[in-house]
N, C-alpha and C. Protein backbone atom coordinates (compact mmCIF):
# COMPACT_ATOMS: atom_id res chain seq x y z
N UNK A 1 36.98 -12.29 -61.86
CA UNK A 1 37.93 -13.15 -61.17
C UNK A 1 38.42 -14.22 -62.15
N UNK A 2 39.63 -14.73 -61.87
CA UNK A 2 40.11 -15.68 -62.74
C UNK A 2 39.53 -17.13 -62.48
N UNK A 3 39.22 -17.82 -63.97
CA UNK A 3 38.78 -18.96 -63.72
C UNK A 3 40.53 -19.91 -64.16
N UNK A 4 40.51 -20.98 -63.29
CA UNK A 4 41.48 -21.95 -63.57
C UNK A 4 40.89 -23.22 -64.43
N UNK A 5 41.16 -23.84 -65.25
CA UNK A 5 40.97 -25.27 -65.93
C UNK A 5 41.83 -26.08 -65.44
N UNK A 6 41.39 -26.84 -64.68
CA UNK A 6 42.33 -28.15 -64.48
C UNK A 6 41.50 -29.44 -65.29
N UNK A 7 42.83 -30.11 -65.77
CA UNK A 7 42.22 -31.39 -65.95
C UNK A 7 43.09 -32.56 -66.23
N UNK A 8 43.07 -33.67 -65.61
CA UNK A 8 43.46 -34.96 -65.13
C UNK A 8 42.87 -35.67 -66.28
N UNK A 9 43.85 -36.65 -66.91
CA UNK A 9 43.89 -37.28 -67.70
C UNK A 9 44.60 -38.65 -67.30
N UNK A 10 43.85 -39.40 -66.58
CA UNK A 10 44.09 -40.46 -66.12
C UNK A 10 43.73 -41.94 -66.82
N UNK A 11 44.13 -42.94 -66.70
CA UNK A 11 44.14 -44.27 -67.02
C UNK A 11 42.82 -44.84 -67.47
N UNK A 12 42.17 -44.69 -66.17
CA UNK A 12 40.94 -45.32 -66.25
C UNK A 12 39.52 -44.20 -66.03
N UNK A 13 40.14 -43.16 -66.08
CA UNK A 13 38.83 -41.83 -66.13
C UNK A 13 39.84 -40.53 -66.53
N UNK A 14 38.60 -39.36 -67.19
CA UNK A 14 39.18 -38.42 -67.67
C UNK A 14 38.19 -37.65 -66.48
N UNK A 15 38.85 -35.75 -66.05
CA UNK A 15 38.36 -35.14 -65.46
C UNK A 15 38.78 -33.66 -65.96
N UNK A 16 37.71 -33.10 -65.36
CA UNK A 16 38.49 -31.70 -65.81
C UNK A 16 37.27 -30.66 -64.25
N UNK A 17 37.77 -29.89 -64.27
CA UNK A 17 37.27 -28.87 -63.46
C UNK A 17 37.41 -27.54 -63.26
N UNK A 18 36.64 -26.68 -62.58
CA UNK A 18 37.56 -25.27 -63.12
C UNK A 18 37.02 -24.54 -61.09
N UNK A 19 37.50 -23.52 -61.19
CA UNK A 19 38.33 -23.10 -60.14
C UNK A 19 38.79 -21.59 -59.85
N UNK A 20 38.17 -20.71 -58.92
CA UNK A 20 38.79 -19.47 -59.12
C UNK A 20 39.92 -19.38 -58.37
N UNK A 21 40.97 -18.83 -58.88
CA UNK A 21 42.10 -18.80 -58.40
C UNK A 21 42.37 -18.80 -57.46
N UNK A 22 43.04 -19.26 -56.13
CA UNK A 22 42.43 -19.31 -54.57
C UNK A 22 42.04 -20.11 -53.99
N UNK A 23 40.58 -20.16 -54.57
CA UNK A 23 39.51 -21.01 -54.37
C UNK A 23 39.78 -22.10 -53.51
N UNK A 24 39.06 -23.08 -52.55
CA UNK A 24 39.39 -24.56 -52.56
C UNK A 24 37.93 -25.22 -52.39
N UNK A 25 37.02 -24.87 -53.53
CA UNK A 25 35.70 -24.96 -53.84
C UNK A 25 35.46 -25.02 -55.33
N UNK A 26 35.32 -26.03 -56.51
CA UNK A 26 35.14 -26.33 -57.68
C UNK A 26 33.81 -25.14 -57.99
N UNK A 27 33.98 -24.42 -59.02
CA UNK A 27 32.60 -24.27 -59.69
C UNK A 27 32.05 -24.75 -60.69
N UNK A 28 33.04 -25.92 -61.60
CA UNK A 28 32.14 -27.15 -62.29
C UNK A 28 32.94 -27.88 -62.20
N UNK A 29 32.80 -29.11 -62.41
CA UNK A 29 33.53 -30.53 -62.58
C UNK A 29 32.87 -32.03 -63.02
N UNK A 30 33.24 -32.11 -63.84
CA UNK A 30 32.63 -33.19 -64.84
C UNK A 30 33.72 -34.14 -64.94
N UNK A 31 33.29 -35.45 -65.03
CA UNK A 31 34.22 -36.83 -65.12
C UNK A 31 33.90 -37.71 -65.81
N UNK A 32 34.67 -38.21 -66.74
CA UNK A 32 34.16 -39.60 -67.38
C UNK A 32 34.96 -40.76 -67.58
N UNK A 33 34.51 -41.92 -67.44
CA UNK A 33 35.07 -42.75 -67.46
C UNK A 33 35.60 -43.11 -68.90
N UNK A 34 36.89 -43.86 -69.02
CA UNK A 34 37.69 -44.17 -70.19
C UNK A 34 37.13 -45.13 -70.61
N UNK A 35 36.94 -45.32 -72.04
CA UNK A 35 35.87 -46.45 -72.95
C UNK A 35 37.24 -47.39 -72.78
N UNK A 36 36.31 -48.40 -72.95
CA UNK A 36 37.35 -49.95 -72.81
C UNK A 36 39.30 -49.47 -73.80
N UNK A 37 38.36 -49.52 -74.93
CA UNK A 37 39.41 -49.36 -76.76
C UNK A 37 39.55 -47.92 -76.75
N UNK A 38 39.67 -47.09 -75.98
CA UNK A 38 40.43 -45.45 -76.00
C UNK A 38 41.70 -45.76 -76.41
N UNK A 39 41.70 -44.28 -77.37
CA UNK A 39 43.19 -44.39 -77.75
C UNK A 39 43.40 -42.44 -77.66
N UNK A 40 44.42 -41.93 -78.10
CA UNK A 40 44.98 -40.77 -77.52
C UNK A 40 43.48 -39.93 -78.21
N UNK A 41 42.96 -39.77 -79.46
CA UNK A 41 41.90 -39.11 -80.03
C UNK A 41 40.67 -39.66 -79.00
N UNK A 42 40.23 -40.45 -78.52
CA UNK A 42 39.18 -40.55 -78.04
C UNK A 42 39.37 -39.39 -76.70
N UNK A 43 40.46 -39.64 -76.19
CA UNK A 43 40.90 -39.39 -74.95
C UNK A 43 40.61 -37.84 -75.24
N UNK A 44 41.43 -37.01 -76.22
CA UNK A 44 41.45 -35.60 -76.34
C UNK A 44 40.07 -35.24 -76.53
N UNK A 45 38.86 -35.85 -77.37
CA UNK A 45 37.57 -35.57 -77.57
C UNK A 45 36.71 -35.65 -76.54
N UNK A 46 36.99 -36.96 -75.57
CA UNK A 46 36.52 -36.63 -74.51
C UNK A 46 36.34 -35.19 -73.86
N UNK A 47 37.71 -34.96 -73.48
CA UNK A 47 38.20 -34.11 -72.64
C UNK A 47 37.98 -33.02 -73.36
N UNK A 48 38.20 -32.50 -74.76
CA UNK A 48 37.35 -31.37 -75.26
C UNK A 48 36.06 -31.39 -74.60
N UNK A 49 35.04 -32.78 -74.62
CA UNK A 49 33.49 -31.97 -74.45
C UNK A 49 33.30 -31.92 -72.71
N UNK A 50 34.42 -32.55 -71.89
CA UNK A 50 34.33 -31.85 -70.67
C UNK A 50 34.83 -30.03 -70.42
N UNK A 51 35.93 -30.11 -70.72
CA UNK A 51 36.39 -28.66 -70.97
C UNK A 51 35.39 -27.55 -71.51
N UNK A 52 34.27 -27.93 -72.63
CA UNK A 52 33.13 -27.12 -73.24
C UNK A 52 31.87 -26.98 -71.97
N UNK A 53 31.74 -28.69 -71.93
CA UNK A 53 30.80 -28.26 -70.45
C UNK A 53 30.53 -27.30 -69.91
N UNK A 54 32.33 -27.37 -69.06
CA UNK A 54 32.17 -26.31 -68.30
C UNK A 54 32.70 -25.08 -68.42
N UNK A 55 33.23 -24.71 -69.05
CA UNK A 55 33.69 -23.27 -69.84
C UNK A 55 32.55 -22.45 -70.47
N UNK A 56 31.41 -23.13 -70.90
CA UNK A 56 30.51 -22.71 -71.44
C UNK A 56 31.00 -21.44 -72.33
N UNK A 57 31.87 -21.27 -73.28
CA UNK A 57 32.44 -20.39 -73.93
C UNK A 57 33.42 -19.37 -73.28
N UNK A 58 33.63 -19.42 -71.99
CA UNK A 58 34.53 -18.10 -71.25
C UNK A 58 35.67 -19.10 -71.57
N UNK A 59 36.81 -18.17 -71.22
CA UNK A 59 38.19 -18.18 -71.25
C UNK A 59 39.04 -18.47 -70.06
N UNK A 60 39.73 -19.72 -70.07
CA UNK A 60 40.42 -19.89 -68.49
C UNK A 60 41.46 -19.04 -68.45
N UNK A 61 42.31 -18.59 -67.69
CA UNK A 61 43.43 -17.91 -67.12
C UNK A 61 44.13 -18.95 -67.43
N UNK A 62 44.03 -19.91 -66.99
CA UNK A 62 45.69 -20.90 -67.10
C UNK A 62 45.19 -22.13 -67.06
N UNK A 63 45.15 -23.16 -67.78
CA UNK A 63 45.30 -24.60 -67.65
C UNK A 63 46.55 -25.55 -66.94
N UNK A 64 45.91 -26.36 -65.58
CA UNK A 64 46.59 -27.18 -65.15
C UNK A 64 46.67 -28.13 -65.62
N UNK A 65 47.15 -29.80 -65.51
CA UNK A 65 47.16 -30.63 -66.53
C UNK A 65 48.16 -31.65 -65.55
N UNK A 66 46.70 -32.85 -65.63
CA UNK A 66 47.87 -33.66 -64.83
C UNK A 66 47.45 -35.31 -65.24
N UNK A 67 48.98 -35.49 -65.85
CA UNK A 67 48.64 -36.77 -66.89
C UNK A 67 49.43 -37.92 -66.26
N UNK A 68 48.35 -39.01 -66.49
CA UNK A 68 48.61 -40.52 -66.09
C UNK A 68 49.63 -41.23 -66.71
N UNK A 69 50.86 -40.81 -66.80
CA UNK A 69 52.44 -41.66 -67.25
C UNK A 69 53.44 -40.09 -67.47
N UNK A 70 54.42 -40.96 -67.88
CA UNK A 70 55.49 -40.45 -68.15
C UNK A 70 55.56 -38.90 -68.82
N UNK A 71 55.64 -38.22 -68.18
CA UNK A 71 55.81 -36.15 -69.07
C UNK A 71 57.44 -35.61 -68.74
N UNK A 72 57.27 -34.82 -70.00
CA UNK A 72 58.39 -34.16 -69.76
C UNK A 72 58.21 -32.55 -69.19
N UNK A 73 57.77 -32.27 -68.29
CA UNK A 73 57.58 -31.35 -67.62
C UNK A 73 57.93 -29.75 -67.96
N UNK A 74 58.84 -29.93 -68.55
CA UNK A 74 59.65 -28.58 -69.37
C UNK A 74 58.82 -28.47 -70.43
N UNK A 75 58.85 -29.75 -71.33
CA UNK A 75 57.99 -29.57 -72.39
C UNK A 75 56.51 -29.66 -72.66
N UNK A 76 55.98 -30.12 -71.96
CA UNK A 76 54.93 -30.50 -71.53
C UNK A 76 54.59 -31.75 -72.68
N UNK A 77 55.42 -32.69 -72.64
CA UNK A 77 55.49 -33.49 -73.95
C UNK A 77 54.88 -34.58 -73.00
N UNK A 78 54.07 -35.10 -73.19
CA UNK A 78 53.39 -36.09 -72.62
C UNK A 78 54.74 -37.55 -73.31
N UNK A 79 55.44 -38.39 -72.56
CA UNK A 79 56.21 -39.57 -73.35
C UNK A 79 55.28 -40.92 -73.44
N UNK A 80 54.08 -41.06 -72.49
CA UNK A 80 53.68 -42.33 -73.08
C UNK A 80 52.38 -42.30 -72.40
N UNK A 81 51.83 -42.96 -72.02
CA UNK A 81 50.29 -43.54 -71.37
C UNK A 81 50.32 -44.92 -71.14
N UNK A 82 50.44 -45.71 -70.05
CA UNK A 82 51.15 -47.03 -69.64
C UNK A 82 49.54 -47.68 -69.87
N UNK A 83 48.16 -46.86 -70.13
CA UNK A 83 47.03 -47.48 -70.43
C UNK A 83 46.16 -47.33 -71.26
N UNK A 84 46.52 -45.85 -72.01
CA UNK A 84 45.97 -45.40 -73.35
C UNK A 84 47.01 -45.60 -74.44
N UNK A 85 46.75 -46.40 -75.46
CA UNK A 85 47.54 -46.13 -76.65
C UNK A 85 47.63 -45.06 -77.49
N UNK A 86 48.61 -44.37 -78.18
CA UNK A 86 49.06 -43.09 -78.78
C UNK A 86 49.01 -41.75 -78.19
N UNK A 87 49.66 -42.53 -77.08
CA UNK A 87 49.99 -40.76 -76.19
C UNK A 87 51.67 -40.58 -76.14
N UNK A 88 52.10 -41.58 -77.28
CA UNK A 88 53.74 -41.74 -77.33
C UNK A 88 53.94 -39.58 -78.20
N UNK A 89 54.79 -39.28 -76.77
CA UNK A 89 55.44 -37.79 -77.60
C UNK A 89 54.72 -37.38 -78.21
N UNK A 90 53.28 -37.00 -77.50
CA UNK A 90 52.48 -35.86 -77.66
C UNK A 90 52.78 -34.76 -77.14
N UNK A 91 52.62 -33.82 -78.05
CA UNK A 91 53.19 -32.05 -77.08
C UNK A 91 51.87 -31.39 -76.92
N UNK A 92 51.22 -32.48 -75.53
CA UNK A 92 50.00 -31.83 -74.80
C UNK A 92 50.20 -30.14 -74.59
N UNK A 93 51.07 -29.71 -74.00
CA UNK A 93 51.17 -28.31 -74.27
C UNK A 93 50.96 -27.51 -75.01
N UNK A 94 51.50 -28.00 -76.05
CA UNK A 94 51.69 -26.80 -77.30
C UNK A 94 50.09 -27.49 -77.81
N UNK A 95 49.55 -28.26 -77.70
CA UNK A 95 48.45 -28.56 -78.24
C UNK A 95 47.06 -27.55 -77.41
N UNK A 96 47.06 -27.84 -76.20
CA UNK A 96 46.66 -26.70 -75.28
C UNK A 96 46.39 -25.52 -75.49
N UNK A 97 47.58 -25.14 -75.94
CA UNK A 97 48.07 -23.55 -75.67
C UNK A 97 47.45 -23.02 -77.02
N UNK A 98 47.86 -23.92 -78.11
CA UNK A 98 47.31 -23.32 -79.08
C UNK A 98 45.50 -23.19 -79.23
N UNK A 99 45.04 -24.63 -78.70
CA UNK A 99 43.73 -24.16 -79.11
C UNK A 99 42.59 -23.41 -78.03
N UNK A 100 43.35 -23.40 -76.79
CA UNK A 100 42.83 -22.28 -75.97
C UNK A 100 43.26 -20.75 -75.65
N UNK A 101 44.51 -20.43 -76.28
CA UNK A 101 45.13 -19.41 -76.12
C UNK A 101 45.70 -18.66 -74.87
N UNK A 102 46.04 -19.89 -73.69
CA UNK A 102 46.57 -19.47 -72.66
C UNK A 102 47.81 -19.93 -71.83
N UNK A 103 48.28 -19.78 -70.76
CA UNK A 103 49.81 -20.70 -70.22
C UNK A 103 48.82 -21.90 -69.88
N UNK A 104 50.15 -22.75 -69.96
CA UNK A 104 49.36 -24.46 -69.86
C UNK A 104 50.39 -25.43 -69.16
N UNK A 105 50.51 -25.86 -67.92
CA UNK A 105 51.22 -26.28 -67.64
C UNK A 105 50.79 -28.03 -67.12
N UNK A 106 51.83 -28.91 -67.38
CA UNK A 106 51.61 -30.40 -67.94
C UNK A 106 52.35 -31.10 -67.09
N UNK A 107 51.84 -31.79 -66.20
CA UNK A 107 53.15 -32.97 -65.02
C UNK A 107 52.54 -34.48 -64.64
N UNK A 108 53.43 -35.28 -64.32
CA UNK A 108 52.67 -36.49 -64.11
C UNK A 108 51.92 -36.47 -63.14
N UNK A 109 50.86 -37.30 -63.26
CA UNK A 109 49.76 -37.37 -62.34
C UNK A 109 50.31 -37.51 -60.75
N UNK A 110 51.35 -38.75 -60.59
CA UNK A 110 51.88 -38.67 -59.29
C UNK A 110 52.43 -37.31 -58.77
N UNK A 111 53.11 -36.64 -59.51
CA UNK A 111 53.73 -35.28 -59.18
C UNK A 111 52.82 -34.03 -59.07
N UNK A 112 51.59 -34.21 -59.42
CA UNK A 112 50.17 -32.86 -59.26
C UNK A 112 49.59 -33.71 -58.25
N UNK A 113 49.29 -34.61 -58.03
CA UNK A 113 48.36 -35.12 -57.07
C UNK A 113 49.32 -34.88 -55.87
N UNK A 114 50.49 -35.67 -55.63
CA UNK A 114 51.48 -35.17 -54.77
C UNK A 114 51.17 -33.94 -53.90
N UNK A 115 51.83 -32.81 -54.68
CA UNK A 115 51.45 -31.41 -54.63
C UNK A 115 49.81 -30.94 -54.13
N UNK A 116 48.86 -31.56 -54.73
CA UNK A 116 47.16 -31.10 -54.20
C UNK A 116 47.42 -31.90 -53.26
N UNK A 117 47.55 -32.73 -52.42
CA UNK A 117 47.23 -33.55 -51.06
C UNK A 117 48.17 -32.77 -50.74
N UNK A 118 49.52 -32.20 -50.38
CA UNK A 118 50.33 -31.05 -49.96
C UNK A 118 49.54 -30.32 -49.54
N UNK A 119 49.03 -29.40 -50.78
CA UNK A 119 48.10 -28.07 -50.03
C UNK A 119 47.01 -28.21 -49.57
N UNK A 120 46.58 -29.51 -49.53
CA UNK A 120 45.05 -29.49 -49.02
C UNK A 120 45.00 -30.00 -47.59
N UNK A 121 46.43 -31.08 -47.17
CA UNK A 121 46.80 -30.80 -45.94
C UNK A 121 47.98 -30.31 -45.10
N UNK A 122 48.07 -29.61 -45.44
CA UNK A 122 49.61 -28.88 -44.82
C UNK A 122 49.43 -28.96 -43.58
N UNK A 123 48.09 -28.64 -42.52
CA UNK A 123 47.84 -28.84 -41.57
C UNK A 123 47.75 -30.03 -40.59
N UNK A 124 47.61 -31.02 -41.55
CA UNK A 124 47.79 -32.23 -40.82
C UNK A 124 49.76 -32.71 -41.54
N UNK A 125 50.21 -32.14 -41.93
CA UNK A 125 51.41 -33.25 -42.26
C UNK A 125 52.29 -32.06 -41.25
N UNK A 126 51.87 -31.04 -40.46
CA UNK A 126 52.43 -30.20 -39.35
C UNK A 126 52.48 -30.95 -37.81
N UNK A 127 51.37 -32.27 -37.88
CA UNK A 127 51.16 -33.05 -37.14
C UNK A 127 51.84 -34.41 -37.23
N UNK A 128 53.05 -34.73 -36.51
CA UNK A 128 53.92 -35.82 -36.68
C UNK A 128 53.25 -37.16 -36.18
N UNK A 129 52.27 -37.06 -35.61
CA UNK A 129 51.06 -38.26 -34.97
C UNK A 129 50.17 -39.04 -35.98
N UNK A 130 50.17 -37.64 -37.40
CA UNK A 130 49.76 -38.39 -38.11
C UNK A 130 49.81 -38.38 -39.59
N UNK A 131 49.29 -39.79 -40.31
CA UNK A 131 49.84 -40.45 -41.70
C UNK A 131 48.62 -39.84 -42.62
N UNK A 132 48.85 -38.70 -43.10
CA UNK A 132 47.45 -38.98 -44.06
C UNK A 132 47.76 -39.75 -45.51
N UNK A 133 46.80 -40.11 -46.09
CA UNK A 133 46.83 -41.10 -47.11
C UNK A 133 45.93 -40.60 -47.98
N UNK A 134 46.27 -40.06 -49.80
CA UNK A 134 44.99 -39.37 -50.49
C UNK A 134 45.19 -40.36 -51.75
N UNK A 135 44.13 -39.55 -52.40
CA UNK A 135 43.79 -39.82 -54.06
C UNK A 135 42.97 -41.19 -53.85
N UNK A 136 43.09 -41.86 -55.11
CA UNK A 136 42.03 -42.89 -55.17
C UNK A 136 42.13 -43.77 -53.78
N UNK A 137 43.19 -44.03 -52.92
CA UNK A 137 42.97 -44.86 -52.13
C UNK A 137 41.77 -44.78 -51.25
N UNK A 138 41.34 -43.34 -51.19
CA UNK A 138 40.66 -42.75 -49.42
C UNK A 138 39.00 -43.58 -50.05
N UNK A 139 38.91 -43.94 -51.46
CA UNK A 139 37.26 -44.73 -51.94
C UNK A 139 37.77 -46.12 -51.49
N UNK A 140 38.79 -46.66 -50.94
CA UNK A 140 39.12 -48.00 -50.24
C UNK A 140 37.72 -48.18 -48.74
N UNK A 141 37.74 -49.56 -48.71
CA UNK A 141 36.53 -49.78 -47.89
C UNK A 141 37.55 -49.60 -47.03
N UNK A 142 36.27 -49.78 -45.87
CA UNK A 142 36.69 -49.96 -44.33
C UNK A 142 37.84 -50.76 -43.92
N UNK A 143 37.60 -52.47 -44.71
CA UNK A 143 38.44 -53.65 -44.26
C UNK A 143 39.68 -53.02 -45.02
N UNK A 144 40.02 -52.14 -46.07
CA UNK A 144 41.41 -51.66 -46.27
C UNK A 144 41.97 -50.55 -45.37
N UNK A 145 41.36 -50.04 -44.42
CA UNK A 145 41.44 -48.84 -43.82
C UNK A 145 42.57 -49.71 -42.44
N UNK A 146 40.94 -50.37 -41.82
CA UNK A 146 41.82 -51.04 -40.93
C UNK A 146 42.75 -51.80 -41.04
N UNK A 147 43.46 -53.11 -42.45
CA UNK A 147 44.28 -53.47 -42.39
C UNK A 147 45.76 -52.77 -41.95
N UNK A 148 45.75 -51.46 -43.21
CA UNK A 148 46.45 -50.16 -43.10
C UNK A 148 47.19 -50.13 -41.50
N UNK A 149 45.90 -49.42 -41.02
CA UNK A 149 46.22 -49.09 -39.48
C UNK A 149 46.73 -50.25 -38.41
N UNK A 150 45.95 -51.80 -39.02
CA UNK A 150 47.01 -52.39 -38.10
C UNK A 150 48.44 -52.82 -38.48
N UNK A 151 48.36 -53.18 -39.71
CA UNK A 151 49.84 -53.02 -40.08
C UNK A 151 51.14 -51.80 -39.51
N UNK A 152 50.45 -51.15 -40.21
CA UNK A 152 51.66 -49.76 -39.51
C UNK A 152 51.54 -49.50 -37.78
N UNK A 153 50.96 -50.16 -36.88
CA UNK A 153 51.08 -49.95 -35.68
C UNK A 153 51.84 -51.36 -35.21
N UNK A 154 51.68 -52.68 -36.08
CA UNK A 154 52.79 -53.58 -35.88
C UNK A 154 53.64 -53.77 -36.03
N UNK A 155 54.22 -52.55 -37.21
CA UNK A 155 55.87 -52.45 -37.55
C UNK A 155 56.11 -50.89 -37.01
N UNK A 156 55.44 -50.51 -36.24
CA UNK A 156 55.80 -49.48 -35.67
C UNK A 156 56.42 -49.63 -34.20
N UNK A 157 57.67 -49.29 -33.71
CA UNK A 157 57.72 -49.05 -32.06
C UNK A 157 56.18 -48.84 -31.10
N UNK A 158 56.68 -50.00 -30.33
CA UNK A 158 55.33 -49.99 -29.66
C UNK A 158 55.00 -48.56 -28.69
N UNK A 159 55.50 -47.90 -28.36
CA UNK A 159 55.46 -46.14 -28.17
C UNK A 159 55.27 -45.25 -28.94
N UNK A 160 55.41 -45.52 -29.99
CA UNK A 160 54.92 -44.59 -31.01
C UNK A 160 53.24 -44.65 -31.37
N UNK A 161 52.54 -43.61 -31.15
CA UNK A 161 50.88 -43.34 -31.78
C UNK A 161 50.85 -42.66 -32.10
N UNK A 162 50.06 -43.28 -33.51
CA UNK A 162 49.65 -42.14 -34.10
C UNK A 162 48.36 -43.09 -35.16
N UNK A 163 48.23 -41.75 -36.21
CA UNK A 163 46.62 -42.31 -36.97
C UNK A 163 46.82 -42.22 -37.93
N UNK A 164 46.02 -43.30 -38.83
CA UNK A 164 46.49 -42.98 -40.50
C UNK A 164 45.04 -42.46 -40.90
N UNK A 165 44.67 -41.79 -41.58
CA UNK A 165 43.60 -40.98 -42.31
C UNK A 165 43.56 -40.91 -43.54
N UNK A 166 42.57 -40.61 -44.05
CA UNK A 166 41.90 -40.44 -45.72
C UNK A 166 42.07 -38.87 -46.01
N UNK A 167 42.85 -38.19 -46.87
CA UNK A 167 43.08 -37.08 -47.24
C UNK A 167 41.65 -37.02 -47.65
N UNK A 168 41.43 -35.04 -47.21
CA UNK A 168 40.33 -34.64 -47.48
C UNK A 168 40.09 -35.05 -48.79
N UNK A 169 41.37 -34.48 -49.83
CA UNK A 169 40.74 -33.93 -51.09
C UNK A 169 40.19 -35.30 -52.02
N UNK A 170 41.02 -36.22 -51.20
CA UNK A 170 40.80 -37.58 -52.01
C UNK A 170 40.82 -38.02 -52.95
N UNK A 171 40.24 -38.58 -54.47
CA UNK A 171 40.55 -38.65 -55.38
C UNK A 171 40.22 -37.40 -56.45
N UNK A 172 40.40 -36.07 -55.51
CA UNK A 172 40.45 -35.08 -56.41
C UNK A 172 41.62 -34.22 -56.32
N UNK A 173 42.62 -34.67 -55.62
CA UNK A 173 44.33 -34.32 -55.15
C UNK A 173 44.37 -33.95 -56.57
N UNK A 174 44.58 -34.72 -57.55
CA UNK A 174 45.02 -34.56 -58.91
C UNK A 174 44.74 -33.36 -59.57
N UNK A 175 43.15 -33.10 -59.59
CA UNK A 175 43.17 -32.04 -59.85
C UNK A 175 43.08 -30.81 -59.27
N UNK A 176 43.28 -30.92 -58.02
CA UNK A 176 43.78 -29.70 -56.48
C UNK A 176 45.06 -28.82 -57.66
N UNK A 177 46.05 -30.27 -57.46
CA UNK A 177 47.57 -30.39 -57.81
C UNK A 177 47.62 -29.85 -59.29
N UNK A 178 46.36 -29.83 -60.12
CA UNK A 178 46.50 -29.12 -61.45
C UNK A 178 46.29 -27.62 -61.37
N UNK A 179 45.12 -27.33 -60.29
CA UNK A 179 44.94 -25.96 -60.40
C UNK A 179 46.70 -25.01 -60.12
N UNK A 180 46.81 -26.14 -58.80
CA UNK A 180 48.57 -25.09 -58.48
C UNK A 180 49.14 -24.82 -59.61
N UNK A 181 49.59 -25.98 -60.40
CA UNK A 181 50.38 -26.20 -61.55
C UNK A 181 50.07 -24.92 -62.28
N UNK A 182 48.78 -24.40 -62.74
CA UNK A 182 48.24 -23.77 -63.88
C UNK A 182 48.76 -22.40 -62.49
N UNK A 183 48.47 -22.02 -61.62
CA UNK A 183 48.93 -20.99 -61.06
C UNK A 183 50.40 -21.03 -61.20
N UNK A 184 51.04 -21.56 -60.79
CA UNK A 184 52.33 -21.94 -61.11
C UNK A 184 53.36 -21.22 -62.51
N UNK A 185 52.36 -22.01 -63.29
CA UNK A 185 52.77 -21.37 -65.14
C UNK A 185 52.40 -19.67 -65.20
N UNK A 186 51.35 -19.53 -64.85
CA UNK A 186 50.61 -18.31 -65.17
C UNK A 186 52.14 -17.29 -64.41
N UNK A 187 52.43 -17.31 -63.10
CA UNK A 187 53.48 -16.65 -62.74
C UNK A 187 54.69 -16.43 -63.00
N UNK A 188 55.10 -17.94 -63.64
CA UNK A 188 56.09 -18.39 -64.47
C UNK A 188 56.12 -17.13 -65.47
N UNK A 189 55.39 -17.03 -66.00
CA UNK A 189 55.00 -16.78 -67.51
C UNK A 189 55.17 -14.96 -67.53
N UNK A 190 54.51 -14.58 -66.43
CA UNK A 190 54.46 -13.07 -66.15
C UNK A 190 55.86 -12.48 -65.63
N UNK A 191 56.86 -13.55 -65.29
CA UNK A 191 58.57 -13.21 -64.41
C UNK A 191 58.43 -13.36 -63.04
N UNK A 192 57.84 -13.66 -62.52
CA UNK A 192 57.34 -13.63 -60.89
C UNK A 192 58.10 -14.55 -60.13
């Protein structure tokens, strides 16, 4: 069966995980937090010895890839990192592709996380009653939960109910939203 590599390259933590195609069940996933003074090499070394982790020498099918600033999506040119220095017009892609030897597809973090809270609730956003809310917010305490909910029921028509909720996938949307991506390319790639 095909294994997927996703991995999120975010601000303040790096992640990576892998995934059989399908799947909506991780079979490894490792995370680390970003050293204070990271710069684009710390960042890639990191994320090499997560990627080794869990690959343990097999071969992914397709790498997802979902990065914290500005990408050029076509190219998979990463344009900046608004919190790591020297991620100016890196071609995360072609960097990818070459040293794993597979399709690799590269989008901003808002735009894969987007997409994984999509598929992870399609079922609740079929429900007009209610707001779900994912990624890092859903580790918000309680007293942010309820502010949330009373706010939006005081600028809401007083007839209108409904509930705001914590997306399942939570602060792992991102890399939900990478596995698609890497399915995504892989089909891309074949004419599909």
């Amino acid at each position: 069966m095909s294994i997927i590599l996703a991995l999120d390259f975010g601000g303040t933590k790096l992640a990576a995980a892998i995934a059989h195609a399908g799947s909506q069940e991780w079979l490894g996933y490792e995370r680390r937090l970003s050293p204070v003074n990271a710069d684009v090499s710390t960042d890639l070394e990191i994320m090499r010895s997560l990627i080794h982790s869990l690959l343990q020498g097999e071969k992914p099918t397709a790498i997802g890839v979902s990065f914290g600033g500005p990408v050029d999506a076509n190219t998979g040119t990463v344009r900046l990192s608004h919190h790591v220095p020297g991620w100016e017009n890196i071609p995360l892609r072609q960097l990818l592709a070459e040293e794993y030897g597979v399709a690799v597809g590269v989008d901003n973090d808002a735009n894969v996380a987007a997409l994984g809270v999509g598929i992870g609730n399609v079922a609740n956003l079929m429900n007009p009653q209610r707001f779900v809310l994912g990624e890092s917010v859903t580790k918000a305490g309680e007293g942010y939960w309820q502010v949330i909910r009373q706010v939006a029921q005081q600028t809401a028509l007083p007839e209108i109910n409904f509930e705001v909720v914590p997306a399942g996938l939570g602060d792992d949307a991102p890399l939900w939203g990478a596995v698609a991506l890497a399915l995504d390319t892989v089909e891309a790639s074949q004419g599909r």
